[in-house]
Protein backbone atom coordinates (compact mmCIF):
# COMPACT_ATOMS: atom_id res chain seq x y z
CA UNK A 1 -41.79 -4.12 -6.39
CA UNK A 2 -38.29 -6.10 -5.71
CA UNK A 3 -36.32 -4.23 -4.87
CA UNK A 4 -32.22 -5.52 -6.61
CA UNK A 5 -28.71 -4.44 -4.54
CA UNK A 6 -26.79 -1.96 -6.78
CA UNK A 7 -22.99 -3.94 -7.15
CA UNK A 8 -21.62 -0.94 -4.62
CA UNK A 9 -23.90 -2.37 -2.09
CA UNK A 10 -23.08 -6.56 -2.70
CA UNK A 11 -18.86 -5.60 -3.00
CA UNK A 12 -17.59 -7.15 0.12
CA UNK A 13 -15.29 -4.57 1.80
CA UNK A 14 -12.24 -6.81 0.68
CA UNK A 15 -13.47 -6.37 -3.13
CA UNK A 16 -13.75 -2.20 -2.39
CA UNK A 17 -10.34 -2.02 -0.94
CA UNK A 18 -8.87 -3.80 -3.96
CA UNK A 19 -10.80 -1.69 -6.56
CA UNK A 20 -9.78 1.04 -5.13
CA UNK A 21 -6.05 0.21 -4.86
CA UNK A 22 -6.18 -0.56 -8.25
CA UNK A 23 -7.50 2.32 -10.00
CA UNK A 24 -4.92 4.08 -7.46
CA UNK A 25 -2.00 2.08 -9.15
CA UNK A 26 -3.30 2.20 -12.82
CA UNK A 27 -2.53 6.08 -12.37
CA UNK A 28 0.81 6.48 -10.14
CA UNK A 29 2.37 2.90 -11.15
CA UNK A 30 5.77 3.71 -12.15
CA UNK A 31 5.50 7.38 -12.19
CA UNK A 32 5.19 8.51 -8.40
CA UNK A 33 4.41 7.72 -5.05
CA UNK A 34 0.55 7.73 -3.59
CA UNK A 35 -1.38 7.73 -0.84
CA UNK A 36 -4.28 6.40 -1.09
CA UNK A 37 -7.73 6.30 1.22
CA UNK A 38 -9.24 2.70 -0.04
CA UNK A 39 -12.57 2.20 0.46
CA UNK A 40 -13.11 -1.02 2.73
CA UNK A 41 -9.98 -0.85 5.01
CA UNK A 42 -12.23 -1.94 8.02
CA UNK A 43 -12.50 -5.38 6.79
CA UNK A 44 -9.09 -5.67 5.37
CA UNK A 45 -7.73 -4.45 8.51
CA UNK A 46 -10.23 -6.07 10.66
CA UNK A 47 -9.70 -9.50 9.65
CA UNK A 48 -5.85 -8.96 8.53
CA UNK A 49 -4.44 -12.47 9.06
CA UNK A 50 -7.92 -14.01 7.46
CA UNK A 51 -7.93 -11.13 4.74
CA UNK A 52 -4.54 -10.97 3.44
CA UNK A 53 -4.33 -14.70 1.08
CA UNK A 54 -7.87 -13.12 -0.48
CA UNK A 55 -6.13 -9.67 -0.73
CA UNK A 56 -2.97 -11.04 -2.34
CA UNK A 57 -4.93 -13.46 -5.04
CA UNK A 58 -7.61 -10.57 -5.83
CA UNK A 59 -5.00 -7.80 -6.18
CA UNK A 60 -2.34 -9.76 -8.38
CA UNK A 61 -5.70 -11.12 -10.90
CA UNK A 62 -7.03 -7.57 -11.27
CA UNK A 63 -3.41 -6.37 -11.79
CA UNK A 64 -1.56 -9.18 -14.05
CA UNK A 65 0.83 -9.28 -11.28
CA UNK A 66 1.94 -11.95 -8.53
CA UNK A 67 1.36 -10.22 -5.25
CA UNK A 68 3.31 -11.05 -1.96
CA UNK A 69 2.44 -10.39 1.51
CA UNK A 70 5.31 -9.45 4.42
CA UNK A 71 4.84 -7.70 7.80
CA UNK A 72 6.88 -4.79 9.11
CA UNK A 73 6.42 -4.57 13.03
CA UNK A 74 7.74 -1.09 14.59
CA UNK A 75 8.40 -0.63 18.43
CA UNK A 76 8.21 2.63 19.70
CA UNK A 77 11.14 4.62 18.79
CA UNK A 78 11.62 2.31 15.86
CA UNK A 79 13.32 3.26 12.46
CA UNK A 80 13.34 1.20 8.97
CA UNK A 81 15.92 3.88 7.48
CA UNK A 82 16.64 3.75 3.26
CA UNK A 83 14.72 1.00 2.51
CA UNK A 84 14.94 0.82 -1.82
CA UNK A 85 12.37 -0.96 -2.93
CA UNK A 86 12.84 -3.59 -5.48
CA UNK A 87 9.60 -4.01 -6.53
CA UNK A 88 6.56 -1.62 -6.70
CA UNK A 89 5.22 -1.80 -2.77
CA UNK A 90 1.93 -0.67 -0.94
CA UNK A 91 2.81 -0.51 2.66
CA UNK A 92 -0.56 -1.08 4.76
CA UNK A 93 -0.64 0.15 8.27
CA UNK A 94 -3.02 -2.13 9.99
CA UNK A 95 -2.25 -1.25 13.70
CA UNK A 96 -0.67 2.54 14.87
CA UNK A 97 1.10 4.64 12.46
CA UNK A 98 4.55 5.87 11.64
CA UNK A 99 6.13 8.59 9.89
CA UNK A 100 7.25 7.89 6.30
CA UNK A 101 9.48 9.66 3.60
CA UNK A 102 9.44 8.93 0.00
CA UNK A 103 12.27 9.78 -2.49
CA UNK A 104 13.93 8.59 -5.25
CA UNK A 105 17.51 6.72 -5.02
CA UNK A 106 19.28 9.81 -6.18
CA UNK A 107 17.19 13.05 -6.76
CA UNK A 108 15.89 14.13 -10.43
CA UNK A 109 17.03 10.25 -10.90
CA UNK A 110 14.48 7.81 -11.50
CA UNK A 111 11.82 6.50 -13.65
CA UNK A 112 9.35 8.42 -12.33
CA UNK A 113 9.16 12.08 -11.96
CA UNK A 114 9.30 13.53 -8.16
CA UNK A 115 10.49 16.62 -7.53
CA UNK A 116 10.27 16.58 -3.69
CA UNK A 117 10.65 14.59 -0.93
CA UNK A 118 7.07 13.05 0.15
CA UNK A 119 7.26 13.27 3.83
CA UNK A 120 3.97 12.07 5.68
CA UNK A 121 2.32 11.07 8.62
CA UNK A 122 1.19 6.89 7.69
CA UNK A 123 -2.10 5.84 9.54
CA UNK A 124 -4.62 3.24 9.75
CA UNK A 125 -6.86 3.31 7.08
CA UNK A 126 -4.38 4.91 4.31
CA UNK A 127 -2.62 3.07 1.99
CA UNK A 128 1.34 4.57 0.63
CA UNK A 129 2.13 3.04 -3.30
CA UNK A 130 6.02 3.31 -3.30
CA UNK A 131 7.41 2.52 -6.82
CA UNK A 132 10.61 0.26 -7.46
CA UNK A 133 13.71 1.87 -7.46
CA UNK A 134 12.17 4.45 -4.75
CA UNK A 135 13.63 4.71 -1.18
CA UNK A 136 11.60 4.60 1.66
CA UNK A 137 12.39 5.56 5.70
CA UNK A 138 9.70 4.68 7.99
CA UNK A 139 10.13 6.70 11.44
CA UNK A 140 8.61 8.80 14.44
CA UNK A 141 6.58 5.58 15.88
CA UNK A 142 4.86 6.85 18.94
CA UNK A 143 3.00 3.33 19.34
CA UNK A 144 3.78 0.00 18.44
CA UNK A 145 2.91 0.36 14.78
CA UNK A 146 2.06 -2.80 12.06
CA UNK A 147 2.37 -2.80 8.62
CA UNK A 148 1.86 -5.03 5.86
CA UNK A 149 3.94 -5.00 2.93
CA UNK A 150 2.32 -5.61 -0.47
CA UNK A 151 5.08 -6.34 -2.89
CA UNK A 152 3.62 -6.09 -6.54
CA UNK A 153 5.44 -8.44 -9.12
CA UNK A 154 4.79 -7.91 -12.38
CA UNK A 155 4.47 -11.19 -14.37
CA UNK A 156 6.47 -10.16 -17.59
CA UNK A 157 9.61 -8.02 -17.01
């Protein structure tokens, strides 16, 4: 009997990771933050200089969007305080982790509906959707921490 790999079992990690952050977006995009646990982090975070032009391509095909890729480095101590993002964002810890809040520009204004600060602890491994228009404060860095920005740009606004 041959035996045939199920597609869950031939989905390189890189293709998991982006499936998941997908079906992540296609229910929060432009309603309210997420964190998400994406399947297939390791390989995304093992190989994140290698990763990262695959990442970029796959995500912005399965999502009609351009995607761009920028890095956030944070010493200990650091602060990125009321950072509005311009664009939808997935910020991607890839080395240490950081504190992070969430809220809209002014509260009970915004497109999407969020009736309390998201305040959370950012780690390796998780994944934090921020929508446009939604300010972000990244914070309590107890070791140098790494993130990579994923800026989502839709192709028709």
């Amino acid at each position: 009997m041959d035996y045939e790999l199920t597609s869950a079992e031939t989905e390189s990690g890189l293709d998991r990771f982006v499936r998941d952050l997908a079906l992540c977006l296609s229910v929060h995009r432009d309603r309210s933050p997420a964190l998400v646990w994406p399947d297939g982090i390791d390989a995304v975070v093992a190989g994140a200089d290698a990763e990262l032009p695959g990442l970029t391509t796959a995500l912005g095909a399965l999502l009609g969007s351009e995607v761009t890729s920028s890095s956030v480095a944070l010493p200990v101590g650091g602060r990125s305080e009321r950072n509005t993002a311009d664009t939808d964002l997935v910020l991607l810890p890839v080395k240490g982790s950081c504190g992070g809040r969430v809220e809209p520009v002014s509260p009970g204004q915004g497109r999407a509906v969020l009736e309390h600060v998201l305040e959370l602890r950012l780690r390796v491994g998780e994944a934090l959707y921020v929508p446009r228009g939604f300010v972000y404060t990244l914070d309590f860095v107890h070791t140098p921490c790494t993130l990579q920005v994923l800026a989502l740009h839709p192709s028709s606004w």
